[in-house]
C-alpha atoms as a PDB file:
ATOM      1  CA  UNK A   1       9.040 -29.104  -9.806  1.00  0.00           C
ATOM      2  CA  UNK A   2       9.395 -25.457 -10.944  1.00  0.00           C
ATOM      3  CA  UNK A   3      11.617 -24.205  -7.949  1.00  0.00           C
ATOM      4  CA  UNK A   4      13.952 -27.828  -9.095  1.00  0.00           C
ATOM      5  CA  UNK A   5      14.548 -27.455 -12.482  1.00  0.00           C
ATOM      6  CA  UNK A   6      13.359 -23.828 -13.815  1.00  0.00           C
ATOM      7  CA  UNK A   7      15.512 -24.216 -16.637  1.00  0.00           C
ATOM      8  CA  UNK A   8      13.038 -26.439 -18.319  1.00  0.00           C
ATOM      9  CA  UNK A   9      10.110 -24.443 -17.504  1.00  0.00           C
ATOM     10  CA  UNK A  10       8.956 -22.911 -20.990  1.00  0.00           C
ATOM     11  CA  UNK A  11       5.640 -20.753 -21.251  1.00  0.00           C
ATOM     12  CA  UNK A  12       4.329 -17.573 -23.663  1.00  0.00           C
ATOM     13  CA  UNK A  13       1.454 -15.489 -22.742  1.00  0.00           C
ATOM     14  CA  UNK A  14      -0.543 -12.591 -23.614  1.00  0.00           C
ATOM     15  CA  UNK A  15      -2.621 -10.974 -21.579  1.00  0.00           C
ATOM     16  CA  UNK A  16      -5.001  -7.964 -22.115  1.00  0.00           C
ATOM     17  CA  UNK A  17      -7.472  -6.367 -19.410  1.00  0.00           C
ATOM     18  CA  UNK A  18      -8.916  -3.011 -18.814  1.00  0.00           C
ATOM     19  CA  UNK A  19      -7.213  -0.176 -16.332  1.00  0.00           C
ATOM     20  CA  UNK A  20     -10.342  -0.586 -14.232  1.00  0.00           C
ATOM     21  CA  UNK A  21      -9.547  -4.295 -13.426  1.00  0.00           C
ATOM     22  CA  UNK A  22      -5.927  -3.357 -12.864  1.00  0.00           C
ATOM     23  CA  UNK A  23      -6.954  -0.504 -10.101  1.00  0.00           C
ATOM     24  CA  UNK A  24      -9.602  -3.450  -8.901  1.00  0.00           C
ATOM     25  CA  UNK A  25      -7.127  -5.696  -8.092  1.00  0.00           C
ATOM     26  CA  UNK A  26      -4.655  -3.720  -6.799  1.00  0.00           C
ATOM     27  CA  UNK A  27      -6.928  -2.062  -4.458  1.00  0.00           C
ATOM     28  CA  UNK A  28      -7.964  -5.240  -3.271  1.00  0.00           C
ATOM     29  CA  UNK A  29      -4.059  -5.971  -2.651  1.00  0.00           C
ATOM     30  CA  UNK A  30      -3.289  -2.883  -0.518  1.00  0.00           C
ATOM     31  CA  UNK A  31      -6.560  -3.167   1.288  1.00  0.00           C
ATOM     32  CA  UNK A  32      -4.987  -5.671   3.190  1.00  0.00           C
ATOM     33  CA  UNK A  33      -1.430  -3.247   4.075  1.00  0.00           C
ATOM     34  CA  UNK A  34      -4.440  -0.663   4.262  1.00  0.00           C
ATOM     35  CA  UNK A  35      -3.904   1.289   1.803  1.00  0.00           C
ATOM     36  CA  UNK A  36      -5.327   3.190  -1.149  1.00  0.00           C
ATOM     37  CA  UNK A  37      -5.320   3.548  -4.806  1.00  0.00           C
ATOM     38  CA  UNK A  38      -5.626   6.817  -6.472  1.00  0.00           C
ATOM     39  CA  UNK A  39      -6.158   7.406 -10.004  1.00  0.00           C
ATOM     40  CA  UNK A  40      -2.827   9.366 -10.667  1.00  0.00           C
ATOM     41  CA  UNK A  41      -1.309   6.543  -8.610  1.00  0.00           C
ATOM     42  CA  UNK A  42      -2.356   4.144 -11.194  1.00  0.00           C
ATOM     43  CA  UNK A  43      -1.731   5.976 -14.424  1.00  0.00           C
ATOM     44  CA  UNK A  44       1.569   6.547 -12.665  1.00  0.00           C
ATOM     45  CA  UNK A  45       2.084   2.517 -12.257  1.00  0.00           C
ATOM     46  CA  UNK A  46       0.815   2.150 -15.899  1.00  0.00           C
ATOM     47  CA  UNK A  47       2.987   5.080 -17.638  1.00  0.00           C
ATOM     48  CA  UNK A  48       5.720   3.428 -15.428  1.00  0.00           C
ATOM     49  CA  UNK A  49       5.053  -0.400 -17.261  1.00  0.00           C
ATOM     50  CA  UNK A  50       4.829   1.061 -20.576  1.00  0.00           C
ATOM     51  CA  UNK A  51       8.012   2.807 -20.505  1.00  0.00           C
ATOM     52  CA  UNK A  52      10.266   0.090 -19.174  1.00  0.00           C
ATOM     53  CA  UNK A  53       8.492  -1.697 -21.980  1.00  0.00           C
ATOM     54  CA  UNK A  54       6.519  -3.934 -19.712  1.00  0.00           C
ATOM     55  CA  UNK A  55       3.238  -3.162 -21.474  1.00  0.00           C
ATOM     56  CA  UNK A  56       1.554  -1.632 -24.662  1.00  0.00           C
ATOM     57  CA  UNK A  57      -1.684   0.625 -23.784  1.00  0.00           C
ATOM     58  CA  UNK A  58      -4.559   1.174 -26.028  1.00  0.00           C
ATOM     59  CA  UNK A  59      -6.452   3.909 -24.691  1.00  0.00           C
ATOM     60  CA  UNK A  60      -7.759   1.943 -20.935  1.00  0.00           C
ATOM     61  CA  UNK A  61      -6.768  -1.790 -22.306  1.00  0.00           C
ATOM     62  CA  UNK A  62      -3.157  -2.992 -21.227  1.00  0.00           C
ATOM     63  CA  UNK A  63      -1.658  -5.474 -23.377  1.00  0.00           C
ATOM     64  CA  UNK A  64       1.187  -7.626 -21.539  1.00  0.00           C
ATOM     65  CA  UNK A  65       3.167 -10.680 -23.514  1.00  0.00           C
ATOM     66  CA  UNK A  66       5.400 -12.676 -21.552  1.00  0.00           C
ATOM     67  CA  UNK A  67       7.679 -15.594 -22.563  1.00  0.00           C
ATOM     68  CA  UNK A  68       9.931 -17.512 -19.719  1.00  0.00           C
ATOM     69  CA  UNK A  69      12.721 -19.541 -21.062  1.00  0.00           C
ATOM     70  CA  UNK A  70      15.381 -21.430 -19.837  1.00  0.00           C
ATOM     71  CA  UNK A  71      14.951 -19.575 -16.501  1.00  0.00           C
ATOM     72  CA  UNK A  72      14.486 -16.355 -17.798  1.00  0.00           C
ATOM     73  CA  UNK A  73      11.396 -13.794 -17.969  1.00  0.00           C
ATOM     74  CA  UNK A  74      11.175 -11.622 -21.576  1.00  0.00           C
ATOM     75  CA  UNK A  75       8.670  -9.211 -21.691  1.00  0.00           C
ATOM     76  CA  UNK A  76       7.439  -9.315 -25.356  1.00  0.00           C
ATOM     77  CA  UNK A  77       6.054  -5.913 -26.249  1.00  0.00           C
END
């Protein structure tokens, strides 16, 4: 129904989880192509959300808020 009509798709969420889940799960994701995850790699991935406004960090918690509209994604932080 969603690929049909995203237009009417309409959804808000906020979402907050420590760096050490973040590097857990994307770990586990390049496993698979194997590769790794180094630390600088991820404050590197993190610095890199924060500044195109992505995300808000306090201290090792990321803070992500999302809305999709009409079709389109709006990062809300």
């Amino acid at each position: 129904m969603v690929k049909i009509a995203p237009s009417l798709v309409e959804y808000q969420a906020n979402i907050e989880y420590d760096k050490q889940i973040m590097k857990t799960l994307m770990s586990n994701y390049l496993q698979r192509g194997s590769k790794t995850l180094s630390d600088q790699e991820l404050e590197q991935m993190l610095n890199g959300m924060q500044q195109a406004m992505q995300a808000k960090r306090d201290g090792d918690v990321l803070k992500i808020g999302i809305e999709y509209k009409y079709g389109e994604k709006k990062f809300l932080n």
